[in-house]
N, C-alpha and C. Protein backbone atom coordinates (compact mmCIF):
# COMPACT_ATOMS: atom_id res chain seq x y z
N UNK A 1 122.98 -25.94 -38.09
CA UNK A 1 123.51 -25.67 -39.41
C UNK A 1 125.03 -25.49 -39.29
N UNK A 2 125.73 -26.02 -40.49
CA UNK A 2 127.32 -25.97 -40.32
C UNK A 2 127.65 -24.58 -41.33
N UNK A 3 128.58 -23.63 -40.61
CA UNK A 3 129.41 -22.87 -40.98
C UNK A 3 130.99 -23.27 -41.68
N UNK A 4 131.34 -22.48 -42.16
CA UNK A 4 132.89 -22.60 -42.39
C UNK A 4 133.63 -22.66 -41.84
N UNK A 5 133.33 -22.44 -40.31
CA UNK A 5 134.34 -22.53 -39.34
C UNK A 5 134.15 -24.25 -38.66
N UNK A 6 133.43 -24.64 -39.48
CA UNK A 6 132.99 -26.92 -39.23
C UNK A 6 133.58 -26.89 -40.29
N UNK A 7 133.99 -26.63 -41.49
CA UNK A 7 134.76 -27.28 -42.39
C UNK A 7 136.03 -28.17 -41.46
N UNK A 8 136.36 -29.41 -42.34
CA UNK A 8 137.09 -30.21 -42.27
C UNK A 8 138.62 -30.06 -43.01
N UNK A 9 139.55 -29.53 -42.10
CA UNK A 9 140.36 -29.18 -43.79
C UNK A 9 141.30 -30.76 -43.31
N UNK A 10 141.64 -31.18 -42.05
CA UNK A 10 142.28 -32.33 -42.30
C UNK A 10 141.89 -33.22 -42.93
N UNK A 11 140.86 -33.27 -43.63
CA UNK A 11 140.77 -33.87 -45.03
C UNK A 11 141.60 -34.42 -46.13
N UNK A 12 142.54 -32.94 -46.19
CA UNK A 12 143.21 -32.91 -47.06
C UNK A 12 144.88 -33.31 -46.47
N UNK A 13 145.59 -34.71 -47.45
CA UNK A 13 146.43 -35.55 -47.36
C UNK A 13 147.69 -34.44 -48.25
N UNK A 14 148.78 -34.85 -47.72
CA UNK A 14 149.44 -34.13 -48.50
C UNK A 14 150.66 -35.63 -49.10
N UNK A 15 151.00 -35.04 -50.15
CA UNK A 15 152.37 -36.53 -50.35
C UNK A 15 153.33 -36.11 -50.88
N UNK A 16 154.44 -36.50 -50.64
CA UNK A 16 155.81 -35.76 -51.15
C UNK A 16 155.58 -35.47 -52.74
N UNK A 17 156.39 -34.15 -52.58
CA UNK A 17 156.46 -34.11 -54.48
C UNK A 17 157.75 -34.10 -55.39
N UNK A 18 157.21 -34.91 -56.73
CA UNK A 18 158.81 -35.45 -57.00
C UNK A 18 159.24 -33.86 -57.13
N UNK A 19 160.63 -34.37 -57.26
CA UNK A 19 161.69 -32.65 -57.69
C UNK A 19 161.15 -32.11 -58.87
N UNK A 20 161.88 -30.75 -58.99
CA UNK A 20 161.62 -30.28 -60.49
C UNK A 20 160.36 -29.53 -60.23
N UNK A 21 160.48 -28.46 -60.93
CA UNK A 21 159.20 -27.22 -60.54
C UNK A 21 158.29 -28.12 -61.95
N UNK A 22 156.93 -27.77 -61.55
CA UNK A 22 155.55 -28.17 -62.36
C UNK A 22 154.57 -27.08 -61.79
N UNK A 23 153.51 -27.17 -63.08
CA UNK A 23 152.34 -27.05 -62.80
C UNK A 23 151.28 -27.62 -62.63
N UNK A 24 150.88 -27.87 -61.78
CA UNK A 24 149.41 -28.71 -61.12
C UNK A 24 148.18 -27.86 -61.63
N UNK A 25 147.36 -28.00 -62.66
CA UNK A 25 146.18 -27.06 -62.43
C UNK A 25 144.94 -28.51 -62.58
N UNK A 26 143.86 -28.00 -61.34
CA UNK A 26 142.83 -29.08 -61.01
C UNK A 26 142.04 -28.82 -60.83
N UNK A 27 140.88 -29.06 -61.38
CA UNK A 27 139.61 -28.70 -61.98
C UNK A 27 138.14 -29.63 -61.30
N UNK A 28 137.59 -29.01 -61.08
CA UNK A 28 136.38 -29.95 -60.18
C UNK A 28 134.97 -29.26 -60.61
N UNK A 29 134.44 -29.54 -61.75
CA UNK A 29 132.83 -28.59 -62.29
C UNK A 29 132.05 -28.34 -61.49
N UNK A 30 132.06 -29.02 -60.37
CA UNK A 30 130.67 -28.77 -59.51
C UNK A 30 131.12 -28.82 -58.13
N UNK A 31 131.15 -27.55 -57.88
CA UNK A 31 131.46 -27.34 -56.16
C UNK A 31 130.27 -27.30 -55.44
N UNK A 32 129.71 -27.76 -54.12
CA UNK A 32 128.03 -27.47 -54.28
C UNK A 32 128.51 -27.05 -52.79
N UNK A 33 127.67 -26.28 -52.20
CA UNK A 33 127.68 -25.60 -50.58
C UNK A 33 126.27 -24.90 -50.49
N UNK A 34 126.12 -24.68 -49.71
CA UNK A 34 124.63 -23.68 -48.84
C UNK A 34 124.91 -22.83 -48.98
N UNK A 35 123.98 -21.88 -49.95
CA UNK A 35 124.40 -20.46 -49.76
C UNK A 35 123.13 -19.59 -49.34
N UNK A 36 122.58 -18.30 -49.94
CA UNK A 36 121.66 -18.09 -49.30
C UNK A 36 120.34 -18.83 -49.02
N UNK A 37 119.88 -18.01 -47.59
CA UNK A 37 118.27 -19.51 -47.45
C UNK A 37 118.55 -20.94 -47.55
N UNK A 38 119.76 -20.98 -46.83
CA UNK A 38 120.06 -22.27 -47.00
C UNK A 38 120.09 -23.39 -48.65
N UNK A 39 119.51 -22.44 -49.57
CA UNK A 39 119.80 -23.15 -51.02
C UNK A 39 120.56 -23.59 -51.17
N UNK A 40 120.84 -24.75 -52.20
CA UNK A 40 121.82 -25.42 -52.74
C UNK A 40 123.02 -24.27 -54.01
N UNK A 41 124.08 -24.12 -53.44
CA UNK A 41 125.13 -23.29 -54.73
C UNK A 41 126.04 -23.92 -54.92
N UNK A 42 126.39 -23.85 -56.05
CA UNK A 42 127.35 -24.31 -56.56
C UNK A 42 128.79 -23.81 -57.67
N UNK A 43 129.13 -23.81 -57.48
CA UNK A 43 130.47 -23.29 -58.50
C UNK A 43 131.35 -24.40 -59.23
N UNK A 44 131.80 -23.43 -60.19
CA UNK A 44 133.59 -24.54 -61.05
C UNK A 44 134.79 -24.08 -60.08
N UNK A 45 135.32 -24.88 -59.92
CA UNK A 45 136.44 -24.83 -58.99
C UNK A 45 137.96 -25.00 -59.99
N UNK A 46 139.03 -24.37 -60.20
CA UNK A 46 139.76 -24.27 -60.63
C UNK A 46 141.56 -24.35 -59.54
N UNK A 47 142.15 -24.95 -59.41
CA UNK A 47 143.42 -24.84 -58.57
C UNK A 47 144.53 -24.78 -59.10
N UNK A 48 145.54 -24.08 -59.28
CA UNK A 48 146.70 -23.57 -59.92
C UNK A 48 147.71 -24.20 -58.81
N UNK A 49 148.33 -25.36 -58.86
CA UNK A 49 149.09 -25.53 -57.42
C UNK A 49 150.63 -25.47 -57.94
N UNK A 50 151.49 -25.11 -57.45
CA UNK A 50 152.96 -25.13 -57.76
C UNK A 50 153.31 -25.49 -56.47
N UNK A 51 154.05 -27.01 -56.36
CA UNK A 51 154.42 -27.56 -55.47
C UNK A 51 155.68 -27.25 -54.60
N UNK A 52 155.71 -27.43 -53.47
CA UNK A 52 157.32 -27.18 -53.04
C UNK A 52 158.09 -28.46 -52.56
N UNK A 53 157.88 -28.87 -51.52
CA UNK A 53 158.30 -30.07 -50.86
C UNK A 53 156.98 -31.02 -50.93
N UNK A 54 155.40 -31.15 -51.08
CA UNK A 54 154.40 -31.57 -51.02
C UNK A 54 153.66 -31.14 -52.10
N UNK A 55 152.69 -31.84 -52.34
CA UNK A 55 151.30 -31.89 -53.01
C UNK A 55 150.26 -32.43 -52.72
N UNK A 56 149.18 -32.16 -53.43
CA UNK A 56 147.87 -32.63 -53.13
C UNK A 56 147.44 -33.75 -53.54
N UNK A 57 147.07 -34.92 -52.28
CA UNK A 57 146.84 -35.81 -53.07
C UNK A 57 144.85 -35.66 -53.07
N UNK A 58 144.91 -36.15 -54.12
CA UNK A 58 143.48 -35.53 -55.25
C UNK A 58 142.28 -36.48 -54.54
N UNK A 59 142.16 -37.59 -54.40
CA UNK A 59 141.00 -38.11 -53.61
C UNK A 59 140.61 -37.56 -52.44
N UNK A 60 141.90 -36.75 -51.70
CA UNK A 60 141.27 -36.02 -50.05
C UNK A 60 141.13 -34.86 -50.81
N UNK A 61 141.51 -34.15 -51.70
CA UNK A 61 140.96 -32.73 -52.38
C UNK A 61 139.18 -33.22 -52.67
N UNK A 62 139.16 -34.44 -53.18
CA UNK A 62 137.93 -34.74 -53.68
C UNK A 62 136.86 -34.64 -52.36
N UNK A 63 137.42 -35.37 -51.66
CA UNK A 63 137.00 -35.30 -50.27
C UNK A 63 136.50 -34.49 -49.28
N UNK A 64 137.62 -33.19 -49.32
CA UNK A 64 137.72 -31.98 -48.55
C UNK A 64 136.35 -31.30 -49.45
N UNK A 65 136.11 -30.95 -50.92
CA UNK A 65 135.03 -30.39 -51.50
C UNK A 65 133.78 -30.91 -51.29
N UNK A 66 133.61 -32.50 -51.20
CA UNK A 66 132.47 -32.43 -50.63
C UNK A 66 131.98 -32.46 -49.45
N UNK A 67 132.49 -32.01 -48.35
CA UNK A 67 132.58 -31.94 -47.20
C UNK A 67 131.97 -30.38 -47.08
N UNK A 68 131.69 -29.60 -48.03
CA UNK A 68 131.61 -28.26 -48.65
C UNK A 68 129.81 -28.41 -48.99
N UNK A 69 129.11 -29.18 -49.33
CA UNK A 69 127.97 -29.76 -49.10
C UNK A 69 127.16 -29.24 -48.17
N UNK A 70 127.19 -29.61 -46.98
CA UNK A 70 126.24 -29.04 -46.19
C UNK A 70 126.38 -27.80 -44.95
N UNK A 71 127.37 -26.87 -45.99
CA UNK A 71 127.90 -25.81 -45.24
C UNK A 71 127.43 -24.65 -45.94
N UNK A 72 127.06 -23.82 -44.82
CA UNK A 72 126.51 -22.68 -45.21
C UNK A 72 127.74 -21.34 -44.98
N UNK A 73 127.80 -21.00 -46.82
CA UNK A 73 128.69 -19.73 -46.65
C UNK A 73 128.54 -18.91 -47.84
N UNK A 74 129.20 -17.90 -47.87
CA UNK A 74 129.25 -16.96 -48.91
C UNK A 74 130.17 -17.11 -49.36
N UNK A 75 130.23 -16.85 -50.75
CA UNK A 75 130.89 -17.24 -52.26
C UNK A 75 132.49 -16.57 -51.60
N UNK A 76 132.38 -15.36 -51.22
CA UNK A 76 134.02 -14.83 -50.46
C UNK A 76 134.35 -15.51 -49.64
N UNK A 77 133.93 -16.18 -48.63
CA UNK A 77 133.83 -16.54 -47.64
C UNK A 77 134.84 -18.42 -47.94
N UNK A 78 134.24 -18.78 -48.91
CA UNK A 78 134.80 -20.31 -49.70
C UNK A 78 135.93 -20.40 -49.97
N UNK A 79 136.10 -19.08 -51.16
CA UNK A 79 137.44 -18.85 -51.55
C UNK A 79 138.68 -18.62 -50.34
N UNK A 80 138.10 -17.63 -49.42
CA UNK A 80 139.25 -17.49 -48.39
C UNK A 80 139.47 -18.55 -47.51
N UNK A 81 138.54 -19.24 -47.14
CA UNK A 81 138.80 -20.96 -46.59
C UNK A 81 139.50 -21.86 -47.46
N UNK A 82 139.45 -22.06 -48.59
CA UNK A 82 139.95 -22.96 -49.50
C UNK A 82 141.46 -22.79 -49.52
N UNK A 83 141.63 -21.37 -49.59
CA UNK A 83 143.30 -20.29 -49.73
C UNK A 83 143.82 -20.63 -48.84
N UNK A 84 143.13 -20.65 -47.39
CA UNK A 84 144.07 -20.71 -46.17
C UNK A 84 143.89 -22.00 -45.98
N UNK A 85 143.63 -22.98 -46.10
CA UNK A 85 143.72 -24.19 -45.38
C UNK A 85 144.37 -24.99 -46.62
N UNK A 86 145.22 -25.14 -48.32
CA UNK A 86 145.66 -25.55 -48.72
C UNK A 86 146.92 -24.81 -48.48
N UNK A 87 147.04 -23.39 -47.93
CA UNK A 87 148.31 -22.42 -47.98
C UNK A 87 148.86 -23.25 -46.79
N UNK A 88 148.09 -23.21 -45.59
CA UNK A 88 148.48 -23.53 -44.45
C UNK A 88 149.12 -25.14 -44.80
N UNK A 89 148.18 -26.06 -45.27
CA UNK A 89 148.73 -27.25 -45.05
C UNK A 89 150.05 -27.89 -46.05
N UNK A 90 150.09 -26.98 -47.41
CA UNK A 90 151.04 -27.39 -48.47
C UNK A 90 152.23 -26.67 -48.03
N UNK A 91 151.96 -25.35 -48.08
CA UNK A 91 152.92 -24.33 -48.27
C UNK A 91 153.60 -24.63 -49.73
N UNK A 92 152.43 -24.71 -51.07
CA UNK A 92 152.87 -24.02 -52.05
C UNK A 92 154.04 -23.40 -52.42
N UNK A 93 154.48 -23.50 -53.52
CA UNK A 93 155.53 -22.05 -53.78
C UNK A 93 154.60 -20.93 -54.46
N UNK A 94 153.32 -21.26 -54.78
CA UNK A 94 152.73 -20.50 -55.70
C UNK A 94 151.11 -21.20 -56.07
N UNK A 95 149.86 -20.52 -55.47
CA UNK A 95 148.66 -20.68 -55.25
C UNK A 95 147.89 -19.80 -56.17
N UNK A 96 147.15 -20.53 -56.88
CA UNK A 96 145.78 -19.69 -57.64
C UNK A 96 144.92 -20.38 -57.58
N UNK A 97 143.69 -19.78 -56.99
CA UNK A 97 142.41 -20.72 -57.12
C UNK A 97 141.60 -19.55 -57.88
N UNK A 98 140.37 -20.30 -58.70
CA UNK A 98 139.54 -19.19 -59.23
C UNK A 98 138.34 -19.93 -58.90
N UNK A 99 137.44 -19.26 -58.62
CA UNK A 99 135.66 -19.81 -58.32
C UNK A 99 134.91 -19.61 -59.67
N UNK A 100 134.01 -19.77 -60.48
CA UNK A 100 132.75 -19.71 -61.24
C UNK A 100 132.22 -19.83 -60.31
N UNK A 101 131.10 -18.95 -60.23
CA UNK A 101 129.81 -19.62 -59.35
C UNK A 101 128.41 -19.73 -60.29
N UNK A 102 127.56 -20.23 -60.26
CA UNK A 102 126.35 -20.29 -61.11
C UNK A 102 125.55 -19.11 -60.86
N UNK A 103 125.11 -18.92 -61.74
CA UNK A 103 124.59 -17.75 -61.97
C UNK A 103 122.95 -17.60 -61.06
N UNK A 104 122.58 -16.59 -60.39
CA UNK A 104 121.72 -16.28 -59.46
C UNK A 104 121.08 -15.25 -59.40
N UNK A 105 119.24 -15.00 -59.80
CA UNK A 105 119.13 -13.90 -59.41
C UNK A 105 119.55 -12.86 -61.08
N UNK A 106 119.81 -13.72 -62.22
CA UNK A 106 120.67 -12.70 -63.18
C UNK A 106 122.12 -11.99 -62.81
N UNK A 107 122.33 -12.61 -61.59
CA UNK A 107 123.93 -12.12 -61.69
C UNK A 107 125.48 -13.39 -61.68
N UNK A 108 126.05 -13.52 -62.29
CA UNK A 108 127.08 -14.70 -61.85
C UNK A 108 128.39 -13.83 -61.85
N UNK A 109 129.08 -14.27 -61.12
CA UNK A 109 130.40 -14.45 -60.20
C UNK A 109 131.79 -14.65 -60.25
N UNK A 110 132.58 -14.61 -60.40
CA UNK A 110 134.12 -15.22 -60.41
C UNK A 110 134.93 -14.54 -59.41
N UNK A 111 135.66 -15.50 -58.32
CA UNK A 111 136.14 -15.32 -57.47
C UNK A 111 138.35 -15.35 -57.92
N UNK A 112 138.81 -14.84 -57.85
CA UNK A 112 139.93 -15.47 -58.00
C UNK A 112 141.05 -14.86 -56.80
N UNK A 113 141.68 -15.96 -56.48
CA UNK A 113 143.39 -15.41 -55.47
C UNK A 113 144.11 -16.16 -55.92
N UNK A 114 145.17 -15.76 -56.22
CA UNK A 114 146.62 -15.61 -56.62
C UNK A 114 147.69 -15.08 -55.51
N UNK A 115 148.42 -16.09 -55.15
CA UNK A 115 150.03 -15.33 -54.75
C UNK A 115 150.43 -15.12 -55.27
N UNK A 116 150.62 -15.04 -56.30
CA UNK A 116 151.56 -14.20 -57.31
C UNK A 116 151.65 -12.35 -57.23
N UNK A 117 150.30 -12.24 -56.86
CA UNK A 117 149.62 -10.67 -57.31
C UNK A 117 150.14 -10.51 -56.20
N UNK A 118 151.10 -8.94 -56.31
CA UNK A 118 151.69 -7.92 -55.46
C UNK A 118 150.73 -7.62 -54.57
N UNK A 119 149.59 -7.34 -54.55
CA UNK A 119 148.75 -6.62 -53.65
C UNK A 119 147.93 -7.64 -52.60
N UNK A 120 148.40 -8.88 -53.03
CA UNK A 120 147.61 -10.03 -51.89
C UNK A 120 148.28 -9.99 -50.50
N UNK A 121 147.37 -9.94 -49.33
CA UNK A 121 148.14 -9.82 -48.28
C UNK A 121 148.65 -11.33 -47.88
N UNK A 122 149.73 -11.69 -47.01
CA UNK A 122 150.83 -12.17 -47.14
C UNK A 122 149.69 -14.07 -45.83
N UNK A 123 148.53 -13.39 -45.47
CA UNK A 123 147.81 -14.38 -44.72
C UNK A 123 146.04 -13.71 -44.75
N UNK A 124 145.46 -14.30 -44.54
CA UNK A 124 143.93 -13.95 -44.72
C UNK A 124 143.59 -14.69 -43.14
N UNK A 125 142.74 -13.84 -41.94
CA UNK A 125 142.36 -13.82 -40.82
C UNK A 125 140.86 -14.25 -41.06
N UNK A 126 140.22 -15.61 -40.88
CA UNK A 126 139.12 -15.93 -41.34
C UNK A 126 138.22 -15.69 -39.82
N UNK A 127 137.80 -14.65 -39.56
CA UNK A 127 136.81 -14.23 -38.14
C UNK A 127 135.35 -14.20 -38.09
């Protein structure tokens, strides 16, 4: 069985970005991964990207998510992989991702990180 620590993040292509500050926000309805008992989960995937010198090019984003398929992890566990391996490979000026997850059990979910927020620590140690 594949963990998060088999995720693929060189997946993800990066390509120069023109000048001039923007907002990138990118949207993907159906995130699907292994979550408990090996079940099928899935979430809305949301990305807030503010570019610096690079951006994302969107077919290896497409790519990198389904590669997310036959990996078994927890809903925290996604978000902090997703954070560090677009932080690591863009270097952003400014990152928000938010999770939906489908609802389970009668309970559903929303994950969100932001650099923006004062209280985010400055790297996330995925162990």
């Amino acid at each position: 069985m594949k963990s998060y620590k088999d995720r693929d993040s060189k997946l993800l292509q990066k390509i120069p970005s023109p000048q001039g500050s923007y907002e990138h926000k990118i949207e993907t309805p159906e995130l699907t991964f292994l979550g408990a008992n090996n079940q099928p989960d899935f979430g809305d995937v949301t990305i807030w990207f503010y570019a610096d010198e690079h951006t994302i090019e969107l077919k290896s984003l497409k790519q990198y998510f389904y590669d997310w398929r036959n990996i078994h992890v927890s809903y925290e566990r996604i978000i902090n992989c997703m954070w560090s391996d677009i932080m690591d490979i863009f270097q952003p000026n400014r990152l928000r991702i938010e999770i939906k997850f489908n609802t389970r059990g009668g309970i559903s979910s929303k994950l969100t990180m932001d650099s923006a927020d004062p209280l985010y620590p400055d790297e996330i140690t995925l162990t």
